[in-house]
C-alpha atoms as a PDB file:
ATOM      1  CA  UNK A   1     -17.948  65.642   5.719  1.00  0.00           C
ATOM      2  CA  UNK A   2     -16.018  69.009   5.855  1.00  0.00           C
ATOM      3  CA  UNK A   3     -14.271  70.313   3.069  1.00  0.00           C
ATOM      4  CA  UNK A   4     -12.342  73.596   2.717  1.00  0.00           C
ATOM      5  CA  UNK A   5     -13.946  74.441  -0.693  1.00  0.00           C
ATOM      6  CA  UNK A   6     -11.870  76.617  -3.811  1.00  0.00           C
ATOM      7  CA  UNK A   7     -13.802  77.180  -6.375  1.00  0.00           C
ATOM      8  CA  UNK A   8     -10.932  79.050  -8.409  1.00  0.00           C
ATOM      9  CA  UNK A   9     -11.479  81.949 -10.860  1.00  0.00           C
ATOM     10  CA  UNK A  10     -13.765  80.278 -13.707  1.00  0.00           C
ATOM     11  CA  UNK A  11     -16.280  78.687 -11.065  1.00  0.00           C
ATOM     12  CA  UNK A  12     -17.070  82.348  -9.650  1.00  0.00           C
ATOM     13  CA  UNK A  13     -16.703  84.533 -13.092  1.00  0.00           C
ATOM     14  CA  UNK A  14     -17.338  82.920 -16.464  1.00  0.00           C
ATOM     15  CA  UNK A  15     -18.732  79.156 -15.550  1.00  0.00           C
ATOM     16  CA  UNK A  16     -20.483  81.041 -12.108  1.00  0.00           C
ATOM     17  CA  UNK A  17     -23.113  77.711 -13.003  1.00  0.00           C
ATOM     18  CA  UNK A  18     -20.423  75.496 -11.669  1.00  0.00           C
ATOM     19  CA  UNK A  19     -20.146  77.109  -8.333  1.00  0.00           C
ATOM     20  CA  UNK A  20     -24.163  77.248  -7.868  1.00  0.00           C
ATOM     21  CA  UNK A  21     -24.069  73.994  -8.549  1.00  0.00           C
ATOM     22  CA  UNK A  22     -21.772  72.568  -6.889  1.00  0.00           C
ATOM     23  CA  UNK A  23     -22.907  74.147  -3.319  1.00  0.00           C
ATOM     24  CA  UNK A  24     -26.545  72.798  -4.045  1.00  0.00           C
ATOM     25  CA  UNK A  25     -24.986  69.112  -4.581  1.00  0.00           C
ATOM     26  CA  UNK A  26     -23.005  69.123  -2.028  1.00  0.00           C
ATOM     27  CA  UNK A  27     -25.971  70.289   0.548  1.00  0.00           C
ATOM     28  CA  UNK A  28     -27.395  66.908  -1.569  1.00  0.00           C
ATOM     29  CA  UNK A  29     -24.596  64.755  -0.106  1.00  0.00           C
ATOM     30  CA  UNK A  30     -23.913  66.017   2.832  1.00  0.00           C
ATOM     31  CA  UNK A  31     -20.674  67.664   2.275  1.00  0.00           C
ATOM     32  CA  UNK A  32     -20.100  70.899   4.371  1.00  0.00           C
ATOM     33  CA  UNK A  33     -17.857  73.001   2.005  1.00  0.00           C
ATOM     34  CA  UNK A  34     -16.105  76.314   3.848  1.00  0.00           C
ATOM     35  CA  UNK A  35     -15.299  78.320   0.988  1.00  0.00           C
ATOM     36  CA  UNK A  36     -11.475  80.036   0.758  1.00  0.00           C
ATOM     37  CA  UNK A  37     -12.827  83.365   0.309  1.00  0.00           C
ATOM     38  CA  UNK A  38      -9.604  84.810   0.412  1.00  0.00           C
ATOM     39  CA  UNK A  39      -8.140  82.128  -1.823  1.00  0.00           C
ATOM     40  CA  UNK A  40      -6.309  84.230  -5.038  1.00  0.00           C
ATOM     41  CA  UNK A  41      -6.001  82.401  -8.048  1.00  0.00           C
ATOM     42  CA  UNK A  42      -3.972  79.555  -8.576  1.00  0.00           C
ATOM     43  CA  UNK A  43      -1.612  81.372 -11.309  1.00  0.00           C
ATOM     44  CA  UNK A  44      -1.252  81.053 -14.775  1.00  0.00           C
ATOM     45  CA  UNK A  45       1.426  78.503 -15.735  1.00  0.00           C
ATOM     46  CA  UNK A  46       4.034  80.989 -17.030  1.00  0.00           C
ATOM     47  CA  UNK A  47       3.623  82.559 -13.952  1.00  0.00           C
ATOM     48  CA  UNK A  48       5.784  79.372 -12.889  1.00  0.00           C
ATOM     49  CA  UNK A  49       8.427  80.386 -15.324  1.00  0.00           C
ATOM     50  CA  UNK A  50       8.929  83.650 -14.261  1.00  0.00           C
ATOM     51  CA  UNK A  51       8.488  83.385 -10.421  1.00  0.00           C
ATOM     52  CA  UNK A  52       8.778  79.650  -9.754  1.00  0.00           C
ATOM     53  CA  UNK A  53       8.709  80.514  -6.457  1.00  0.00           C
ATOM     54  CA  UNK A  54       6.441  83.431  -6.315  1.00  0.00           C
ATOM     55  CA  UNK A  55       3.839  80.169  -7.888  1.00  0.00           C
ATOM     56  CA  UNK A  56       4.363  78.243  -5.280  1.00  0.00           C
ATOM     57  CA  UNK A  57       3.739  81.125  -2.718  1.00  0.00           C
ATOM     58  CA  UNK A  58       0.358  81.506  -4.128  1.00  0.00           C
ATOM     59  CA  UNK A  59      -0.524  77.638  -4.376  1.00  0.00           C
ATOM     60  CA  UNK A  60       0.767  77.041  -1.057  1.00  0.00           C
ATOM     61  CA  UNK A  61      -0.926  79.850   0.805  1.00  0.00           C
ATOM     62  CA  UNK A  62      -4.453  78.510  -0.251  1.00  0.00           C
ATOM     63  CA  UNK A  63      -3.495  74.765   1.374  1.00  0.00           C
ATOM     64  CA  UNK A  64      -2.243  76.268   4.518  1.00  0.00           C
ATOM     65  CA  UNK A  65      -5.589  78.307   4.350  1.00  0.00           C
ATOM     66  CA  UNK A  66      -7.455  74.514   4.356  1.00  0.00           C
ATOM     67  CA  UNK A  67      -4.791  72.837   6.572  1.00  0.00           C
ATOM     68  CA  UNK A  68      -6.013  76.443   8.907  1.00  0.00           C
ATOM     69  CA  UNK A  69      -9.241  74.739   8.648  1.00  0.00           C
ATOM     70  CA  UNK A  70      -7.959  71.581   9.809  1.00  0.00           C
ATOM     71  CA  UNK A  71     -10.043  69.926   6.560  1.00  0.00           C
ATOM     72  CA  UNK A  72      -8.745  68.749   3.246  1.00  0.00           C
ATOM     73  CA  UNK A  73      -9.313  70.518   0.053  1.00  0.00           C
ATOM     74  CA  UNK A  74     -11.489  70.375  -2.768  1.00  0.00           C
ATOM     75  CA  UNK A  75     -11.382  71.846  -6.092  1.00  0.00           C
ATOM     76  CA  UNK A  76     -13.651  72.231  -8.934  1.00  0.00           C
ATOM     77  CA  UNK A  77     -11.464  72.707 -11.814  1.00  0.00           C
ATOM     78  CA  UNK A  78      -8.429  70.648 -13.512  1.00  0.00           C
ATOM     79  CA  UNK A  79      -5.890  73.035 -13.710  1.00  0.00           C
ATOM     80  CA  UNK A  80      -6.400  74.317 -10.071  1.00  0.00           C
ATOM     81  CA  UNK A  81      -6.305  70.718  -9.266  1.00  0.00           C
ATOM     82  CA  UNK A  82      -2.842  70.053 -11.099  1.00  0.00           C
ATOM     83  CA  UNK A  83      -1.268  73.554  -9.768  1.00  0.00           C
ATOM     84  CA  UNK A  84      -1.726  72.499  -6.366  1.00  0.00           C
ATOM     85  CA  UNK A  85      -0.454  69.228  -6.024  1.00  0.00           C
ATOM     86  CA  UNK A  86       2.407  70.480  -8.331  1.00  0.00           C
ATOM     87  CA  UNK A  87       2.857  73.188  -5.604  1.00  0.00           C
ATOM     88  CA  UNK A  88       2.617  70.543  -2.525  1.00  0.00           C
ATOM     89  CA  UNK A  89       4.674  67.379  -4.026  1.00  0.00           C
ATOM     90  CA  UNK A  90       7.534  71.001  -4.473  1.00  0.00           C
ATOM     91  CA  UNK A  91       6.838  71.805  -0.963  1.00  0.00           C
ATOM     92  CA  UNK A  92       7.082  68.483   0.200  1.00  0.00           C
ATOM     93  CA  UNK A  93      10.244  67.825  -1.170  1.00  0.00           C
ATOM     94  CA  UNK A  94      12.436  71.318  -1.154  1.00  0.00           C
ATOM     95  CA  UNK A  95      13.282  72.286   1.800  1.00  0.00           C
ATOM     96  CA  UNK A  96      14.802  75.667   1.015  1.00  0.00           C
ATOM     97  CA  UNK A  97      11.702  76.511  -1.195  1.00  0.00           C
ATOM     98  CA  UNK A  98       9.722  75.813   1.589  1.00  0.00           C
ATOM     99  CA  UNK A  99      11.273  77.784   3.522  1.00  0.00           C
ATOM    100  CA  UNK A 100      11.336  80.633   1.096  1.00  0.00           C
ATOM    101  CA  UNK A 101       7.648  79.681   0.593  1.00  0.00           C
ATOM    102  CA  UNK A 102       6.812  80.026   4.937  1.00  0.00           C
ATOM    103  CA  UNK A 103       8.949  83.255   4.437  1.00  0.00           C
ATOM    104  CA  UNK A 104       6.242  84.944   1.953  1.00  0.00           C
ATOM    105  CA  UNK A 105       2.964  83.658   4.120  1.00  0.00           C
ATOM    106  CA  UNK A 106       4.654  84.452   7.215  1.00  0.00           C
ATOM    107  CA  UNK A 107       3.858  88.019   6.422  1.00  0.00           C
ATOM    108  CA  UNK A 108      -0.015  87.537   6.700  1.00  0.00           C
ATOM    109  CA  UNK A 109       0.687  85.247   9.756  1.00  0.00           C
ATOM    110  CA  UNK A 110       0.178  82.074   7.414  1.00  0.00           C
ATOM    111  CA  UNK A 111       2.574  78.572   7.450  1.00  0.00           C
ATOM    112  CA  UNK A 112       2.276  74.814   5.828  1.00  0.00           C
ATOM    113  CA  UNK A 113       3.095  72.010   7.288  1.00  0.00           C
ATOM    114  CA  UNK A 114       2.710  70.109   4.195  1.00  0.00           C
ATOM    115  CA  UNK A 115      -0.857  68.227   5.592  1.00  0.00           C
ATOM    116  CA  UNK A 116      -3.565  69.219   3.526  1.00  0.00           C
ATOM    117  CA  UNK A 117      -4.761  66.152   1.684  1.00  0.00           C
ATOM    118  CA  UNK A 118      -6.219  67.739  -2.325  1.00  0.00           C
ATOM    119  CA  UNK A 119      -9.217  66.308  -3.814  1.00  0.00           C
ATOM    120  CA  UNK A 120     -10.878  67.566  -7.259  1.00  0.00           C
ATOM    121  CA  UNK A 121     -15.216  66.908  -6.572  1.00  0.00           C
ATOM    122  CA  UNK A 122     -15.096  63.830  -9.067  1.00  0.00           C
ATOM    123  CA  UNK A 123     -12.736  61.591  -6.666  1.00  0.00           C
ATOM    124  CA  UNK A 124     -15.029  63.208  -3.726  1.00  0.00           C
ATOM    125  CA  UNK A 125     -17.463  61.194  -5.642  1.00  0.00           C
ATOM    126  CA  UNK A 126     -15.565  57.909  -5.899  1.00  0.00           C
ATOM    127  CA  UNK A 127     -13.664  58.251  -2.615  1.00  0.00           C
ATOM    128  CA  UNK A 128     -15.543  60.225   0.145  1.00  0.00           C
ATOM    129  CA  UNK A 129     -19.085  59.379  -0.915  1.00  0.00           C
ATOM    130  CA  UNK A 130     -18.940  56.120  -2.734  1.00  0.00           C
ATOM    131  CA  UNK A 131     -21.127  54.260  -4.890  1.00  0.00           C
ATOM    132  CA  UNK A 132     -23.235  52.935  -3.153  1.00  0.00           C
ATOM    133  CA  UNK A 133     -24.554  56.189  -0.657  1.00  0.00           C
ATOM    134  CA  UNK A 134     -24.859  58.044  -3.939  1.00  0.00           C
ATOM    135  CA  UNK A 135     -27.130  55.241  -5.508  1.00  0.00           C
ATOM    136  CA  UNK A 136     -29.336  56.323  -2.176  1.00  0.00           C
ATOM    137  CA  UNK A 137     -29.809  59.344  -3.294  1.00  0.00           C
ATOM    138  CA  UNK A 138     -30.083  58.888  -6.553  1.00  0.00           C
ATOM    139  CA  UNK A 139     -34.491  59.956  -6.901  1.00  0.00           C
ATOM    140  CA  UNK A 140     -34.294  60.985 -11.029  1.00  0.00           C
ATOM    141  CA  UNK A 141     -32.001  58.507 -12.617  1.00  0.00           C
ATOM    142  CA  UNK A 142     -31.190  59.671 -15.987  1.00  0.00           C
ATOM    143  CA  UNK A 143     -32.075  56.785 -17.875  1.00  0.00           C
ATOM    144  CA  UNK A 144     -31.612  57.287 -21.653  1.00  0.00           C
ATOM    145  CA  UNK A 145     -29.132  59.852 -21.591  1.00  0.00           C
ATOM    146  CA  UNK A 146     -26.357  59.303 -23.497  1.00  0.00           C
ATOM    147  CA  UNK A 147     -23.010  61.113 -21.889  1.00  0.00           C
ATOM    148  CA  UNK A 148     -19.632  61.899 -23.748  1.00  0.00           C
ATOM    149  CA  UNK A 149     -17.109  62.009 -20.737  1.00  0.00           C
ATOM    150  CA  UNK A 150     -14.337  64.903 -21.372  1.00  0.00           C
ATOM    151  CA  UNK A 151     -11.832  64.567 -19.126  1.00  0.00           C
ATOM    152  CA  UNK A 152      -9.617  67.346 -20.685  1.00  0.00           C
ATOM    153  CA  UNK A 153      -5.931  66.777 -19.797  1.00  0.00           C
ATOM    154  CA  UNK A 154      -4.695  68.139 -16.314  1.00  0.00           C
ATOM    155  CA  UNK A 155      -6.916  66.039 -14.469  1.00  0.00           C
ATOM    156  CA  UNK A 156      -4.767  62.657 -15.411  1.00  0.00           C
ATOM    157  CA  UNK A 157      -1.587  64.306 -16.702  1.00  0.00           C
ATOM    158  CA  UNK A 158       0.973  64.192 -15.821  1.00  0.00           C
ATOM    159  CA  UNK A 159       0.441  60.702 -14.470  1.00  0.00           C
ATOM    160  CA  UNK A 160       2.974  60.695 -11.361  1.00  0.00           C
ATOM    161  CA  UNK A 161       0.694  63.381  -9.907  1.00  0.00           C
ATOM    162  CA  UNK A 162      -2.252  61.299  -9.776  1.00  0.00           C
ATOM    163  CA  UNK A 163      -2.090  58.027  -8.156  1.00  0.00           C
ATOM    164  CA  UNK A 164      -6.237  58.213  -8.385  1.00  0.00           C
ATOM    165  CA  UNK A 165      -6.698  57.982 -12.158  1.00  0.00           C
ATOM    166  CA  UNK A 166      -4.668  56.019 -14.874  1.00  0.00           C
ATOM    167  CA  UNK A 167      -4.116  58.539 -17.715  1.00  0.00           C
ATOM    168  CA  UNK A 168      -3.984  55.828 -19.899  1.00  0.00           C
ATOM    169  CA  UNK A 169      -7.557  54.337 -19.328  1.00  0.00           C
ATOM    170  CA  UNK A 170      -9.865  56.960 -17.633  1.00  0.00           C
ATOM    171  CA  UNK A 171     -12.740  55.219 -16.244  1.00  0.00           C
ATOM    172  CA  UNK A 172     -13.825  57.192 -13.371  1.00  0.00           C
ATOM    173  CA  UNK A 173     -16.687  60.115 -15.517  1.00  0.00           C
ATOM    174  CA  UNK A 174     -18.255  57.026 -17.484  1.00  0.00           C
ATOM    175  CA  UNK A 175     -18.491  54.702 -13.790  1.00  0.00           C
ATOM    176  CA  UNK A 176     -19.924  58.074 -12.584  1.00  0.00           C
ATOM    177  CA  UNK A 177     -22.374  58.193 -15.336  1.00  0.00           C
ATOM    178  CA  UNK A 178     -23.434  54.780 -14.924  1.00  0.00           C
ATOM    179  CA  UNK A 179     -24.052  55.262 -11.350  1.00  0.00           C
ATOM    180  CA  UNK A 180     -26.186  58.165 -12.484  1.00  0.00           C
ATOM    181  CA  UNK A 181     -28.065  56.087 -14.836  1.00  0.00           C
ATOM    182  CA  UNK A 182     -26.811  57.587 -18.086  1.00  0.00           C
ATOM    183  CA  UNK A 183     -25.430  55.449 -21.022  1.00  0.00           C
ATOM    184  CA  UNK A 184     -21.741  56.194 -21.293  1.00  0.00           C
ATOM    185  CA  UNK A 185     -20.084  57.070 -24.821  1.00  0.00           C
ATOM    186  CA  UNK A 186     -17.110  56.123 -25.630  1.00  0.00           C
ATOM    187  CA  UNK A 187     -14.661  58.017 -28.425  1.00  0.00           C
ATOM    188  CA  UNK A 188     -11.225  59.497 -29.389  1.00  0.00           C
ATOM    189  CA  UNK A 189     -10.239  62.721 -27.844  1.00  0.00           C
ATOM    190  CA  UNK A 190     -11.922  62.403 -24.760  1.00  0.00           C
ATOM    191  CA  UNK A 191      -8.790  62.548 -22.245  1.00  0.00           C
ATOM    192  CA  UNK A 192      -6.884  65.122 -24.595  1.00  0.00           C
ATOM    193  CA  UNK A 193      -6.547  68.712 -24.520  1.00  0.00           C
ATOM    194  CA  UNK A 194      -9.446  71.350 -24.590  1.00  0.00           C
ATOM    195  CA  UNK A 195      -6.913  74.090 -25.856  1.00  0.00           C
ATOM    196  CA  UNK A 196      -7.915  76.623 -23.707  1.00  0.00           C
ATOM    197  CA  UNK A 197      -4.865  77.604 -23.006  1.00  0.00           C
ATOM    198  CA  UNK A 198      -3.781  78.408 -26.683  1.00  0.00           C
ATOM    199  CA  UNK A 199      -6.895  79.760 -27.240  1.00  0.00           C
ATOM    200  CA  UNK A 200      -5.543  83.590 -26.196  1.00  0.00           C
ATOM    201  CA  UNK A 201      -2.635  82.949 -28.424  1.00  0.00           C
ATOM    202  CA  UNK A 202      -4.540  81.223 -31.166  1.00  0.00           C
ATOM    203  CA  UNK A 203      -8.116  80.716 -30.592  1.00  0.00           C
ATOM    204  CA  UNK A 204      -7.881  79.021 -34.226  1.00  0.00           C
ATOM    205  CA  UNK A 205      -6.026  76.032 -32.793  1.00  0.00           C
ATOM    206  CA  UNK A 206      -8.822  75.805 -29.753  1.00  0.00           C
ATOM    207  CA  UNK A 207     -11.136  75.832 -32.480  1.00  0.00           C
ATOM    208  CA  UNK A 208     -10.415  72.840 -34.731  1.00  0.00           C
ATOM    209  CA  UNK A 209      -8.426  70.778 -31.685  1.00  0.00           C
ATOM    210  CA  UNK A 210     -12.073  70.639 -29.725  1.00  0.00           C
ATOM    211  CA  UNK A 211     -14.035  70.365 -32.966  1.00  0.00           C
ATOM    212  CA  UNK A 212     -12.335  67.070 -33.386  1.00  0.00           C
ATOM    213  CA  UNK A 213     -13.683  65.824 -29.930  1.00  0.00           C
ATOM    214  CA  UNK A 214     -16.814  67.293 -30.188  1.00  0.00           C
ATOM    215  CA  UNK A 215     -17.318  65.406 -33.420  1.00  0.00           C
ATOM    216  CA  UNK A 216     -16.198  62.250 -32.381  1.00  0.00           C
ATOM    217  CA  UNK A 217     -18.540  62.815 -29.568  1.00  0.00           C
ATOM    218  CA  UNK A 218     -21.791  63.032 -31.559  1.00  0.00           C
ATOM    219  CA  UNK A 219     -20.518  60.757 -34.154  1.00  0.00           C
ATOM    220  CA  UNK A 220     -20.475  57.806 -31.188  1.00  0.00           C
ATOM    221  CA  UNK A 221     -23.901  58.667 -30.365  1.00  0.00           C
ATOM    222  CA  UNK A 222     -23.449  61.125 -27.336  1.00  0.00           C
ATOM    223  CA  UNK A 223     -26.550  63.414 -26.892  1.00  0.00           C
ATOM    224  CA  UNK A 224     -24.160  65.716 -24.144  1.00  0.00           C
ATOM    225  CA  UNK A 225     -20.780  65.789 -22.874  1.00  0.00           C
ATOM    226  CA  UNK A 226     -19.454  66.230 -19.295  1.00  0.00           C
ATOM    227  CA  UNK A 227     -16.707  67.413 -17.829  1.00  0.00           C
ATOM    228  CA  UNK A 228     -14.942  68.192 -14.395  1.00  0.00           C
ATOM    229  CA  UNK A 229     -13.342  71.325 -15.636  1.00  0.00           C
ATOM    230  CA  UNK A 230     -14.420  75.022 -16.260  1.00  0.00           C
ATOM    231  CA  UNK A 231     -11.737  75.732 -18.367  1.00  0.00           C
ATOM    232  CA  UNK A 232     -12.680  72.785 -20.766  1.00  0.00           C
ATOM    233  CA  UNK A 233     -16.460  73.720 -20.453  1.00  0.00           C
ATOM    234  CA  UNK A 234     -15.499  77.316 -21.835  1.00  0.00           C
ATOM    235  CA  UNK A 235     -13.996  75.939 -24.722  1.00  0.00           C
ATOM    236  CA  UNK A 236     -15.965  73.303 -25.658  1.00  0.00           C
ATOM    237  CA  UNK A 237     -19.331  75.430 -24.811  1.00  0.00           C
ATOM    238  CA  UNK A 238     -18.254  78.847 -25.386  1.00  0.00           C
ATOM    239  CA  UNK A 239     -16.939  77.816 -28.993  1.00  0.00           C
ATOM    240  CA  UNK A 240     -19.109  75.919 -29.724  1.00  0.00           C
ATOM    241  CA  UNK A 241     -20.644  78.003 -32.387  1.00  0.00           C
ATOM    242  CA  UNK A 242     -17.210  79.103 -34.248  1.00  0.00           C
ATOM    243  CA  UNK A 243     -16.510  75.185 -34.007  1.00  0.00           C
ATOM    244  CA  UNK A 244     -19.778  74.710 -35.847  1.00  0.00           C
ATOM    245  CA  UNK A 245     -19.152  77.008 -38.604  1.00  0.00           C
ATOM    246  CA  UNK A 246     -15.655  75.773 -38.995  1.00  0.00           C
ATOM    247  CA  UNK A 247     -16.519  71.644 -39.495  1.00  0.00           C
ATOM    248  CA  UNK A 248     -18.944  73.294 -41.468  1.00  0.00           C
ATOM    249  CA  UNK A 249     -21.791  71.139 -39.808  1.00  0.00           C
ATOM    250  CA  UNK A 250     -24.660  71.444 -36.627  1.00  0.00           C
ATOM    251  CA  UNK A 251     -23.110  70.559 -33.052  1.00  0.00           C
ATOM    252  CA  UNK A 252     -26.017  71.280 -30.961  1.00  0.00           C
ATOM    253  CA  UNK A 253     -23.932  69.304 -28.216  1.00  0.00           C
ATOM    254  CA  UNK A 254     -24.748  70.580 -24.594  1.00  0.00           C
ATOM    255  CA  UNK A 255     -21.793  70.584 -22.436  1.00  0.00           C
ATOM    256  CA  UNK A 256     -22.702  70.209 -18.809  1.00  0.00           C
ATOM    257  CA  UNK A 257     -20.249  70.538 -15.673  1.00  0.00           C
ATOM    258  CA  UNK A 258     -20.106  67.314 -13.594  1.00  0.00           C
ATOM    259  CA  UNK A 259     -22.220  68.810 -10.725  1.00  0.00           C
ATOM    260  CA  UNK A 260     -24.785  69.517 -12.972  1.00  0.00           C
ATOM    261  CA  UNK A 261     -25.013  65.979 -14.309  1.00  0.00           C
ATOM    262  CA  UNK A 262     -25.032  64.737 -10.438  1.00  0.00           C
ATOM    263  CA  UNK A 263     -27.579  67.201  -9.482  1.00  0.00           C
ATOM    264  CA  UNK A 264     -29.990  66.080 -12.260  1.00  0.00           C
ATOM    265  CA  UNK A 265     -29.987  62.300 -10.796  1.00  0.00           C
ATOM    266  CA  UNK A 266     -30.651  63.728  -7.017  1.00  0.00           C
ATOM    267  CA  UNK A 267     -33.125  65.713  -8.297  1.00  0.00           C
ATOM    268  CA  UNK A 268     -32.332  69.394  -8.825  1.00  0.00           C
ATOM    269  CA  UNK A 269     -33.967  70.929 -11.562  1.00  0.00           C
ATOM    270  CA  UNK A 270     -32.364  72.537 -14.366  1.00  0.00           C
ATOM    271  CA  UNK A 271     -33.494  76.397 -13.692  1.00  0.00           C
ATOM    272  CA  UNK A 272     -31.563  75.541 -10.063  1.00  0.00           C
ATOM    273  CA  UNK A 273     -28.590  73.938 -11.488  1.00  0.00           C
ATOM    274  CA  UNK A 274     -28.738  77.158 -13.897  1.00  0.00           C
ATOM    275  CA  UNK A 275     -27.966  74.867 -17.136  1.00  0.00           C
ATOM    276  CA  UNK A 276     -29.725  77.801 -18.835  1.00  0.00           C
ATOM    277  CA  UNK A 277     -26.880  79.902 -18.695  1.00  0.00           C
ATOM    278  CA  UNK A 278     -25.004  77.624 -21.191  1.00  0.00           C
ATOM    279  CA  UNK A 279     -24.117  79.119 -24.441  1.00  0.00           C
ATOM    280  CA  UNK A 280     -25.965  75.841 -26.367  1.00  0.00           C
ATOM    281  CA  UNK A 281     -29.141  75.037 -25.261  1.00  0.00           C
ATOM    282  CA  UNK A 282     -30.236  71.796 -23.934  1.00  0.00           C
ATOM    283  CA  UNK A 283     -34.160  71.145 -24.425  1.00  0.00           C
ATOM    284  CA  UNK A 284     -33.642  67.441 -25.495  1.00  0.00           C
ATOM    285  CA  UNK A 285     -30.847  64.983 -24.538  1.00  0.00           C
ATOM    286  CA  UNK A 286     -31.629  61.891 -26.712  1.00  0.00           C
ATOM    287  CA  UNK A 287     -30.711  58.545 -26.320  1.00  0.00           C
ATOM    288  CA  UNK A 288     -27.631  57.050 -29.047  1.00  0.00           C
ATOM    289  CA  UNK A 289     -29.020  56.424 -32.847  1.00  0.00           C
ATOM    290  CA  UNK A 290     -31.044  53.221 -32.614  1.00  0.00           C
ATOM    291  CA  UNK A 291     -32.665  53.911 -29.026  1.00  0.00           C
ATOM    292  CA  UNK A 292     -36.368  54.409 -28.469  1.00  0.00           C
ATOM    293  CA  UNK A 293     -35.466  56.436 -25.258  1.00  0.00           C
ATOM    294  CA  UNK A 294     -35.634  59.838 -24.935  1.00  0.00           C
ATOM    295  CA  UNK A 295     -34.340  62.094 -21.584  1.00  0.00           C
ATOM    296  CA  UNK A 296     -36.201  65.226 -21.732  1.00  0.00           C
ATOM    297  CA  UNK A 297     -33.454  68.083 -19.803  1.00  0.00           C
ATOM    298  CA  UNK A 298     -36.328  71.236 -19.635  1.00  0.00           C
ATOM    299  CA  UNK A 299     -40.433  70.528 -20.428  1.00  0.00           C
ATOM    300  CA  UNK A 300     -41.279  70.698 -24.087  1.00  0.00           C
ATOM    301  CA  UNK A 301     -42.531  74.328 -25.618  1.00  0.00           C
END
């Protein structure tokens, strides 16, 4: 299966892990993923305010790049993902921004027709591979592993722009991690906001806002979270110590990108899937209080 692949910013400059990764999974599945290489970044979402149309002129330029391709598009990260179809369902349905739109990527000798069908890798998973061909090639099911899902919230919201997932009753990381053999946690906070994006504001609000999911994470007996966005990962890794000191308690909660957690159950190792280069370490991923079971990430000391 071809894919015309856009990694975004994050997934080739502060979570780099997530675009290792998630070229060495998808040479697992047998996904062929082109990369945009001239893809800019999505935008910021103020952007949007200032030069609504100027943000659409950058969204739209990287799908015409895929529809170029003739192959849809897959992203790695939530707010790419939300940008995008945001940009496309405008596209679609303005015809004098679209033309303004063809105006600015007629100048590089670019247009959209409006055909390039967006995917984020987690409903690549569910849609394009399926359950069953990734239970195949499943060889290192990672049984005893207790997983906090963290959806983070512009992967389900707002809800109109995904006819996939049901904000109100995310299932599709925990069916993921049950495919994978993991034990699925459930808890409060896991489809709200990271706060990444107040964090340059006021990285005090980031702070406390994930320490409350991060909590309620360990608290339900998660031994790791996942989640299908670098922006999220930043915060809820990156922080991780400032959100320690300011519950006043020990996290120790390794936060690994979805393609890491796949790559684990098909066998990649965690030196290849570079979970090393997360700021909190993950030697041990035990099973919930009350479990014998132990899933050992790297070899004891």
């Amino acid at each position: 299966m071809k894919f015309a692949y856009y990694p975004g910013c994050s997934a080739r400059s502060t979570c780099a892990e997530l675009n290792e990764a998630t070229h060495l999974v998808a040479s697992k599945l047998g996904l062929d993923l082109v990369t945009l290489e001239s893809a800019t970044c999505t935008g910021a979402r103020e952007l949007r305010a200032v030069d609504p149309v100027g943000f659409y002129a950058l969204n739209v330029r990287i799908l015409a790049l895929a529809e170029q391709l003739g192959a849809p598009l897959m992203t790695v990260c939530n707010t790419c993902t939300l940008n995008l179809l945001d940009a496309d369902d405008a596209f679609r349905g303005d015809e004098e921004l679209a033309r303004q739109v063809n105006l600015r990527l007629a100048e590089e000798g670019l247009s959209y027709r409006g055909n390039t069908r967006i995917s984020h890798f987690l409903w690549v998973l569910h849609e394009d591979i399926g359950e069953a061909r990734l239970r195949e090639l499943i060889v290192k099911p990672l049984t005893g592993m207790s997983v906090g899902a963290f959806y983070g919230c512009h992967i389900t919201r707002p809800p109109a722009r995904y006819g996939y997932v049901d904000s109100r009753n995310n299932t599709a990381l925990e069916r993921m991690s049950e495919i994978l053999g993991c034990q699925p946690i459930d808890y409060s906070g896991r489809n709200e906001c990271c706060g990444f994006h107040t964090a340059a504001h006021d990285e005090q609000v980031a702070i406390k806002l994930t320490g409350k999911h991060i909590l309620a994470a360990k608290d339900a007996g998660a031994s790791a979270m996942v989640t299908p966005c670098p922006l999220c990962h930043t915060v809820l890794d990156g922080f991780q110590r400032e959100i320690a000191r300011d519950v006043g308690r020990p996290l120790d909660m390794p936060i690994l990108h979805l393609p890491q957690l796949v790559g684990l159950a098909l066998g990649l190792s965690p030196a290849a899937l570079r979970i090393d280069r997360h700021m909190v370490p993950a030697p041990l991923l035990s099973a919930p209080a009350g479990k014998k079971r132990f899933f050992r990430l790297f070899p004891a000391s």
